[in-house]
Structure formats: structure tokens, C-alpha cells
N, C-alpha and C. Protein backbone atom coordinates (compact mmCIF):
# COMPACT_ATOMS: atom_id res chain seq x y z
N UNK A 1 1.21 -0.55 -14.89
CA UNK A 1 -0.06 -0.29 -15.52
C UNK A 1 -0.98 0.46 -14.56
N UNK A 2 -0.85 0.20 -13.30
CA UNK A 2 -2.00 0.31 -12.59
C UNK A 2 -1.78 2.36 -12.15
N UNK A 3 0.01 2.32 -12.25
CA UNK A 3 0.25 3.80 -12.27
C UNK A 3 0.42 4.24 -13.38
N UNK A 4 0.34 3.82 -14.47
CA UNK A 4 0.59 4.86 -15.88
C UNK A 4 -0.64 4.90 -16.57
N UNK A 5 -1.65 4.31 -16.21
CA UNK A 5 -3.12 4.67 -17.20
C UNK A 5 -3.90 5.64 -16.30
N UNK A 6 -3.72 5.94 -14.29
CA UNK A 6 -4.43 6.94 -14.18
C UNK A 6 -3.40 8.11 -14.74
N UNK A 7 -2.36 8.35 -14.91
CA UNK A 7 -1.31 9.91 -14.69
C UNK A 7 -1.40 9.81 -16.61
N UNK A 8 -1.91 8.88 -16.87
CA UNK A 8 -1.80 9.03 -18.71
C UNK A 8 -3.36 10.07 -19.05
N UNK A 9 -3.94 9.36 -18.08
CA UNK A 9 -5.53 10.11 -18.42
C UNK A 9 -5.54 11.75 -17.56
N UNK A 10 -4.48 11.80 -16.65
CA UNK A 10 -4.26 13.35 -15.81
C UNK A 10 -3.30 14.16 -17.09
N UNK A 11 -2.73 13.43 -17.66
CA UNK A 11 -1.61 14.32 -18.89
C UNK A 11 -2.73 14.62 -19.85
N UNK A 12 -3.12 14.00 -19.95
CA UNK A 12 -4.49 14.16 -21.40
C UNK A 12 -4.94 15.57 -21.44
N UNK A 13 -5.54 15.23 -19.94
CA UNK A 13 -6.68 15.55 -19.27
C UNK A 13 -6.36 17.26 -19.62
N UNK A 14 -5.29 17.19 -18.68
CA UNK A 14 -4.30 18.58 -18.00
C UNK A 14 -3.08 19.49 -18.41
N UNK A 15 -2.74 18.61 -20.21
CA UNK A 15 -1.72 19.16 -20.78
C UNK A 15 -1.82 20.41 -21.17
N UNK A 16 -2.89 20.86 -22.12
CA UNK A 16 -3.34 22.19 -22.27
C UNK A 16 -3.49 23.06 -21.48
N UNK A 17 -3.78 22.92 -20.66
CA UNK A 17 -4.19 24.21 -19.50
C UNK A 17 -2.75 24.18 -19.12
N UNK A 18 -2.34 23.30 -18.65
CA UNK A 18 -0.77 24.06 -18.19
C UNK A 18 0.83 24.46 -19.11
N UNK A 19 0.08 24.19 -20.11
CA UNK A 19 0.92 24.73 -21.38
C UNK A 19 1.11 25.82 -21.60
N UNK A 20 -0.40 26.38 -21.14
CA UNK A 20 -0.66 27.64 -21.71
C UNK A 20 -1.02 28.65 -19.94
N UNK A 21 -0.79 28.04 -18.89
CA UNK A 21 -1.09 28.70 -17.47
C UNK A 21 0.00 29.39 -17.28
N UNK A 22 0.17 30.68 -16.25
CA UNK A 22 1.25 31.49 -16.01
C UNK A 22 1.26 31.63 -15.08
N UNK A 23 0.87 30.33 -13.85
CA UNK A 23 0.38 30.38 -12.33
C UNK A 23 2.14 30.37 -11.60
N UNK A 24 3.04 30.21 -11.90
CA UNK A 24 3.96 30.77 -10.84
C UNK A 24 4.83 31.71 -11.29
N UNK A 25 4.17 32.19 -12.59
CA UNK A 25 5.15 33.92 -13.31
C UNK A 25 6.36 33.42 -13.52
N UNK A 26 7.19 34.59 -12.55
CA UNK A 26 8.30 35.26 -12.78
C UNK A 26 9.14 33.87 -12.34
N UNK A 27 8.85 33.24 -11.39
CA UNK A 27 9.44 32.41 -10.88
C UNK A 27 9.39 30.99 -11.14
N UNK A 28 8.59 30.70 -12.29
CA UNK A 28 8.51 29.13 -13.05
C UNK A 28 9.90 28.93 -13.07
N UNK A 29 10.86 29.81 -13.90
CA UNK A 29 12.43 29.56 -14.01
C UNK A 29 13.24 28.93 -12.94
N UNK A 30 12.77 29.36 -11.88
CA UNK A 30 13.86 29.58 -11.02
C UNK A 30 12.68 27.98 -9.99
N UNK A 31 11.96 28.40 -10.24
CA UNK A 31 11.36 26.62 -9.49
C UNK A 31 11.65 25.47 -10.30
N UNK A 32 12.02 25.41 -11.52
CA UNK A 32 11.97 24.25 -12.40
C UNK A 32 13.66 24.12 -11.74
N UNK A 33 14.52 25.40 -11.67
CA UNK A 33 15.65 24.81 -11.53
C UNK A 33 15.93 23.87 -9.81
N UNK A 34 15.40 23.88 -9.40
CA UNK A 34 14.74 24.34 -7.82
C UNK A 34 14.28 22.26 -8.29
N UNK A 35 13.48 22.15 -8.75
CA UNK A 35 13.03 21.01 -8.95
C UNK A 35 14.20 19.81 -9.54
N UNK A 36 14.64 20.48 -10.77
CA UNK A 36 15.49 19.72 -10.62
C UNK A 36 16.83 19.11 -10.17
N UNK A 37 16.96 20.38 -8.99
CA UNK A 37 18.30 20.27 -8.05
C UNK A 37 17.49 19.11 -7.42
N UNK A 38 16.43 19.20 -7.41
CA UNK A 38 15.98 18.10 -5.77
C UNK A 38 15.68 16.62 -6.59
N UNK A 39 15.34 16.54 -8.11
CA UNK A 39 15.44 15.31 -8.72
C UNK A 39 16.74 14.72 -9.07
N UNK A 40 17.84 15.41 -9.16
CA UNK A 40 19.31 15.05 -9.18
C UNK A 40 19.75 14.49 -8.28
N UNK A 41 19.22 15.45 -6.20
CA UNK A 41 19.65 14.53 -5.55
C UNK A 41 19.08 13.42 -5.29
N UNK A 42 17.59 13.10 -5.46
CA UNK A 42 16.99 11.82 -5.56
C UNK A 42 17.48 10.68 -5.77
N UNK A 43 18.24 11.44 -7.13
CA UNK A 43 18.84 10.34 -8.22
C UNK A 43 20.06 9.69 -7.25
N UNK A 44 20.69 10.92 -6.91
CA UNK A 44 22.49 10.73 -6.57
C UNK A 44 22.33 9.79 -4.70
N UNK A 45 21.09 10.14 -4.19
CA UNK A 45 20.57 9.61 -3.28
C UNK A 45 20.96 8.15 -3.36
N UNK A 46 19.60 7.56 -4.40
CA UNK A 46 19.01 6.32 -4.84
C UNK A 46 20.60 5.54 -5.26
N UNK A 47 21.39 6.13 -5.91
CA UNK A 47 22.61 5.55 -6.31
C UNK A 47 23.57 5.08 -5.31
N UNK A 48 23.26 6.07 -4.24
CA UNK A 48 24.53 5.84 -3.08
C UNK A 48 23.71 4.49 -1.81
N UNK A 49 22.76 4.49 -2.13
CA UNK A 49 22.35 3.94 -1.07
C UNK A 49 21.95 2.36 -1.76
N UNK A 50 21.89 2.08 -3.28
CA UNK A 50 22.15 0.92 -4.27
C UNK A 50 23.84 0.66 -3.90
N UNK A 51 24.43 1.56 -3.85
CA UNK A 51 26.18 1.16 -3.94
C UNK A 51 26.43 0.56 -2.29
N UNK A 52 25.91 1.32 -1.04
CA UNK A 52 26.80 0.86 0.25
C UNK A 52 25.56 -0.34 0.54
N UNK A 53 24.82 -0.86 -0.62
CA UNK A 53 24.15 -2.19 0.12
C UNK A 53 24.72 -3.74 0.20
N UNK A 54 25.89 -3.79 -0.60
CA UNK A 54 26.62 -5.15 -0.62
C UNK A 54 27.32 -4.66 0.58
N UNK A 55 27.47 -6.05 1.34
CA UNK A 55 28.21 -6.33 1.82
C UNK A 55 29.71 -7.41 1.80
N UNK A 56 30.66 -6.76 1.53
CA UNK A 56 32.09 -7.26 1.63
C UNK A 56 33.00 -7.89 2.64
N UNK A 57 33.13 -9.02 2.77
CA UNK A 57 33.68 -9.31 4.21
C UNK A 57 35.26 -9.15 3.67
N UNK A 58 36.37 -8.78 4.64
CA UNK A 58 37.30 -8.92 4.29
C UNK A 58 38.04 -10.11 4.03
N UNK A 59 37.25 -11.33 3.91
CA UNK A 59 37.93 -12.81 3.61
C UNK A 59 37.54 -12.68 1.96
N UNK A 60 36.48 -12.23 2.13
CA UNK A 60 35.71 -12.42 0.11
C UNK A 60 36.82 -11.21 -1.10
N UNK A 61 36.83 -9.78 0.52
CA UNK A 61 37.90 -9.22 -0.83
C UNK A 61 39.52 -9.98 -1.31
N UNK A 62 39.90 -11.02 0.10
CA UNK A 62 40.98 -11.40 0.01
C UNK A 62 41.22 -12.68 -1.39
N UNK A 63 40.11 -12.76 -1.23
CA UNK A 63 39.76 -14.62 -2.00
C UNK A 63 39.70 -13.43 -3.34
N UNK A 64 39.24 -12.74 -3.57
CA UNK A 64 38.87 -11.72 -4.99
C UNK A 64 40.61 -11.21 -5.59
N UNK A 65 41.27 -11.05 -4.05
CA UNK A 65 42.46 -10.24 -4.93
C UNK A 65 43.61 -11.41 -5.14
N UNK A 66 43.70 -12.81 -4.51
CA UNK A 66 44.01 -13.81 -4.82
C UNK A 66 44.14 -14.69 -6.22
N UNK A 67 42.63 -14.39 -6.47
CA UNK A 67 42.03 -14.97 -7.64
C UNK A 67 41.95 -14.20 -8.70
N UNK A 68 42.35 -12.39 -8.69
CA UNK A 68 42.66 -11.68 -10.06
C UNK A 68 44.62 -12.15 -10.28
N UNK A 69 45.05 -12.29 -8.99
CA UNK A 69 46.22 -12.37 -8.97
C UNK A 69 46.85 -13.87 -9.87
N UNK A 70 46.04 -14.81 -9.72
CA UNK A 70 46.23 -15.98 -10.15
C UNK A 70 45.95 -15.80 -11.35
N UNK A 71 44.82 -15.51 -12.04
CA UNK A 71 44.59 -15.12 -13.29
C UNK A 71 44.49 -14.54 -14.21
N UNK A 72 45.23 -13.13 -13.66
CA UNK A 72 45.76 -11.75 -14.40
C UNK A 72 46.49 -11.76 -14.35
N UNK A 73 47.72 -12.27 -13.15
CA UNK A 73 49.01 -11.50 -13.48
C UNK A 73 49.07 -10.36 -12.30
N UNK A 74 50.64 -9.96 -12.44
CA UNK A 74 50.11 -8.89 -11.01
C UNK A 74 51.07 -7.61 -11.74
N UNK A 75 51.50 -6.42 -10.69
CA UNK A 75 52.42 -5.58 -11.16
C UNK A 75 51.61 -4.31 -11.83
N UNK A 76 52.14 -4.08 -12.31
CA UNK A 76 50.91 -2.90 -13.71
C UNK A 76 50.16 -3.27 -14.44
N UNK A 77 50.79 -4.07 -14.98
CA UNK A 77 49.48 -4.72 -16.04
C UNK A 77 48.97 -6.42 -15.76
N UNK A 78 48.25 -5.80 -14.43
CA UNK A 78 47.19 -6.92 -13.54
C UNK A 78 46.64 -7.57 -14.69
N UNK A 79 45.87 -6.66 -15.41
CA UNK A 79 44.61 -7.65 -16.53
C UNK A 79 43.51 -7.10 -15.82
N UNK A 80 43.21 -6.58 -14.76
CA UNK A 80 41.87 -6.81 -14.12
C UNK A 80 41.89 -5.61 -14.50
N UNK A 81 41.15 -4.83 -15.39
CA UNK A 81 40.61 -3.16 -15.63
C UNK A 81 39.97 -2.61 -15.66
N UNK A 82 38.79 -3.41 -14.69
CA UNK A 82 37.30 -2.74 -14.24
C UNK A 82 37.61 -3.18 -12.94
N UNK A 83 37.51 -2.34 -12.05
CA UNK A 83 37.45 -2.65 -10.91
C UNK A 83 36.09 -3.06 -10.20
N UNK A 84 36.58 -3.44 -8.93
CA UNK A 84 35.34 -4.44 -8.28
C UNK A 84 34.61 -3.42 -7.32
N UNK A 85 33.01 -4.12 -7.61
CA UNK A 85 32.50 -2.93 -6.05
C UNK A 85 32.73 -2.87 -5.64
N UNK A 86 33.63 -3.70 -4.45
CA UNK A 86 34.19 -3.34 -2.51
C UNK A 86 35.01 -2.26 -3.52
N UNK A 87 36.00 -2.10 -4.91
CA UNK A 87 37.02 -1.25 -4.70
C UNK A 87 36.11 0.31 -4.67
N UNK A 88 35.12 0.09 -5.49
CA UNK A 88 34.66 1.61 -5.72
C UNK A 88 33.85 2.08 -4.58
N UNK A 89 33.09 0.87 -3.62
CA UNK A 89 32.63 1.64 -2.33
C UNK A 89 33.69 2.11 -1.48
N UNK A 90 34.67 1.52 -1.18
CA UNK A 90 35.97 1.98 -0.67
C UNK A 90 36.33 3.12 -1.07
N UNK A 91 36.02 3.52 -2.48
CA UNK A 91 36.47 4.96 -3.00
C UNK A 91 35.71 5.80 -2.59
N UNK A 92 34.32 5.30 -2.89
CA UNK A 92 33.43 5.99 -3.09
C UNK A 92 33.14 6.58 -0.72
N UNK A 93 32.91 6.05 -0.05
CA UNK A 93 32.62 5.98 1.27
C UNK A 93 33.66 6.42 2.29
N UNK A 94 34.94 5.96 1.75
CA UNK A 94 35.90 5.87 2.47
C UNK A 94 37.05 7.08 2.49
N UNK A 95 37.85 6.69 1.41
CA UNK A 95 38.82 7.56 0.44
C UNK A 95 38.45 8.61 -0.22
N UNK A 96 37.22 9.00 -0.23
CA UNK A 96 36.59 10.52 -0.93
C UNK A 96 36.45 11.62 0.14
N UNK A 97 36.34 12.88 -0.56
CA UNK A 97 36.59 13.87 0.69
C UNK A 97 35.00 13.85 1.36
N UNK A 98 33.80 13.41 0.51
CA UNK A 98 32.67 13.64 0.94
C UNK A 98 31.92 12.37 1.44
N UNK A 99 32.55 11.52 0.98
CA UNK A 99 31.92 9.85 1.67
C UNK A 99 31.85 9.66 3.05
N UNK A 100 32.86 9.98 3.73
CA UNK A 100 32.78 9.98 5.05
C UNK A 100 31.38 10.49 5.89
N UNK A 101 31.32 11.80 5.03
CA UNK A 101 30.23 13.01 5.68
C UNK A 101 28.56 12.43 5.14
N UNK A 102 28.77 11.40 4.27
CA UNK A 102 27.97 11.11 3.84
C UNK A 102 27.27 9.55 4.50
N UNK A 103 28.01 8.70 4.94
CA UNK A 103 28.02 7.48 5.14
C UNK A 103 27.33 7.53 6.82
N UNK A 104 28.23 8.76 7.75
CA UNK A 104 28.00 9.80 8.80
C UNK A 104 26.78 10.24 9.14
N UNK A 105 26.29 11.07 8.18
CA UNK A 105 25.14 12.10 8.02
C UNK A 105 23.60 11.51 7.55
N UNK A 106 23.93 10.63 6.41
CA UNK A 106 23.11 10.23 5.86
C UNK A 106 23.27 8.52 5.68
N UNK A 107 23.63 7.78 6.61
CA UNK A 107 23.44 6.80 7.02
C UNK A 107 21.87 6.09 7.36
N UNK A 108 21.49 7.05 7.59
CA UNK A 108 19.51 6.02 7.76
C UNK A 108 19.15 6.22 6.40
N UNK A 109 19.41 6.89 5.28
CA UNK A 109 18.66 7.00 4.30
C UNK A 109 19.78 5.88 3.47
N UNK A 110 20.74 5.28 3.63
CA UNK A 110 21.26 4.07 2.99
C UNK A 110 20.94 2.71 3.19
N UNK A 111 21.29 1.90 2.40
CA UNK A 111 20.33 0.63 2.36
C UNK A 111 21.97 -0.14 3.11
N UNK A 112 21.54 -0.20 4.31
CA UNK A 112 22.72 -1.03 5.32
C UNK A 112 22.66 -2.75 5.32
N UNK A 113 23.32 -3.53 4.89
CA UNK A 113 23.56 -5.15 5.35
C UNK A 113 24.74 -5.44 6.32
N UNK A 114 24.18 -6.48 6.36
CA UNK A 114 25.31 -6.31 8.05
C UNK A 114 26.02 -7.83 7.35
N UNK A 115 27.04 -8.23 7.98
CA UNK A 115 28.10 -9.65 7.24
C UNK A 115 27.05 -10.80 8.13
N UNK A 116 26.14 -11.69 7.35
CA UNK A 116 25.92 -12.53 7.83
C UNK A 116 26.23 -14.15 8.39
N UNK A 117 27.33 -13.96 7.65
CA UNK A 117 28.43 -15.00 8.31
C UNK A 117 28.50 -14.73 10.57
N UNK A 118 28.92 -13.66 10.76
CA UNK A 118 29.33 -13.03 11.53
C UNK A 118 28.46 -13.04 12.54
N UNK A 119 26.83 -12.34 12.07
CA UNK A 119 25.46 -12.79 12.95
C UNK A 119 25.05 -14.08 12.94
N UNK A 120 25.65 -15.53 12.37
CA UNK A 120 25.57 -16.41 12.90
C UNK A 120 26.63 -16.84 13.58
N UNK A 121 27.77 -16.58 13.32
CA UNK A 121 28.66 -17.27 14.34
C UNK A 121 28.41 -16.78 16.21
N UNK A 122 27.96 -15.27 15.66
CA UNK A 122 27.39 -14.66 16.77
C UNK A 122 26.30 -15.29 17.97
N UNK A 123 25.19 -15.51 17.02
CA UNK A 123 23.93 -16.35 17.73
C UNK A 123 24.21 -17.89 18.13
N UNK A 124 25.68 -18.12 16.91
CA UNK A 124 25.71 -19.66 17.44
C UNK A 124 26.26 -20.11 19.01
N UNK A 125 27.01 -18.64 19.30
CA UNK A 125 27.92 -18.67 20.16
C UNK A 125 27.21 -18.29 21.59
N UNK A 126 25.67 -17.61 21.70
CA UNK A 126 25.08 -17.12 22.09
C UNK A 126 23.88 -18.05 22.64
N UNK A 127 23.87 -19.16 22.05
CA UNK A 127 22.68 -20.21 21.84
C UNK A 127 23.19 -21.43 23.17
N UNK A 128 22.64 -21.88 23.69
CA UNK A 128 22.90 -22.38 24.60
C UNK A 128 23.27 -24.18 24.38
């Protein structure tokens, strides 16, 4: 509320005039496309950095492929036919030609958790 009633009263306000303005010409085309290359990566941003924020310990994927195994069935036709996040960050981070360069490069702009099991056994071990 507190952001959609001032930008509701700026659309009101400001729709007409820029409906009808021809303030960047020739090049409105080519900035809108321009704009929305940079709102796509926002998007594709915001998505990658929602996906590498779980953290997976390798005991939880083991207990996961245990427990489709017990209750699907195994072989080809597991039963399990949505796969699990650790599998698609694994795809997605790991096993892709661009995840690597990405995980690499653009690592501060991802939302990082660290295994907290691990930082306590750590501090416990550390604690006097």
C-alpha cells in the first residue's frame, strides 16, 4: 500500500504526457528493448540466487535417495518424476555449461547458506 498509492497517483498524474511525448525519438525502440534485456536478467538473476539458497548436506541427499528407493521402486520406472532441488541445483550449478561461470562470477550476488550442522560441530569442537 504504502508503494502502490504514491506510483498510482504518478501513473494518473503522468500517463498522458508520456503517451503522447517523443523524448527519446528514434531510439524509444531500441531502449525498451535495452530495458527489457536488463528486466529478464533481474528476473533470471532473482531465480538463480532463490535456487543456490538451500542447502543440501550430502547425508539429507542420501536419506532422500534411500527413501524414494524404498517407496518407488528403483530401475526406470523409480516412481519419483519430479525431481528434487539438490537434483536441479546440481544441474543447474554444476553439470551445465554455464553454472560453473556463474556460481564463479556471480557468487556475491547469490543468496549463500552454509551446512549448519557442520558450523556447530565446528564451534563445538573449538569451544573449550
Amino acid at each position: 500500500v504504502v508503494i502502490f498509492i504514491p506510483f498510482n497517483y504518478l501513473k494518473r498524474k503522468y500517463t498522458d504526457k508520456l503517451a503522447v511525448s517523443n523524448f527519446f525519438g528514434n531510439l524509444e525502440f531500441y531502449l525498451g528493448m535495452l530495458g527489457g534485456m536488463i528486466r529478464f536478467a533481474c528476473m533470471a538473476l532473482f531465480a538463480l540466487a532463490m535456487l543456490n539458497a538451500p542447502f543440501y548436506s550430502q547425508q539429507q541427499i542420501i536419506n532422500q535417495q534411500n527413501y524414494d528407493k524404498a517407496n518407488f521402486g528403483g530401475g526406470t520406472y523409480e516412481g519419483s518424476y519430479f525431481p528434487h532441488l539438490f537434483t536441479i541445483q546440481d544441474d543447474v550449478f554444476v553439470k551445465s555449461f554455464t553454472g560453473p561461470q556463474i556460481k564463479n562470477f556471480l557468487n556475491p550476488l547469490l543468496i549463500t547458506t552454509i551446512d549448519t550442522a557442520q558450523t556447530q560441530r565446528k564451534s563445538a569442537s573449538t569451544s573449550p
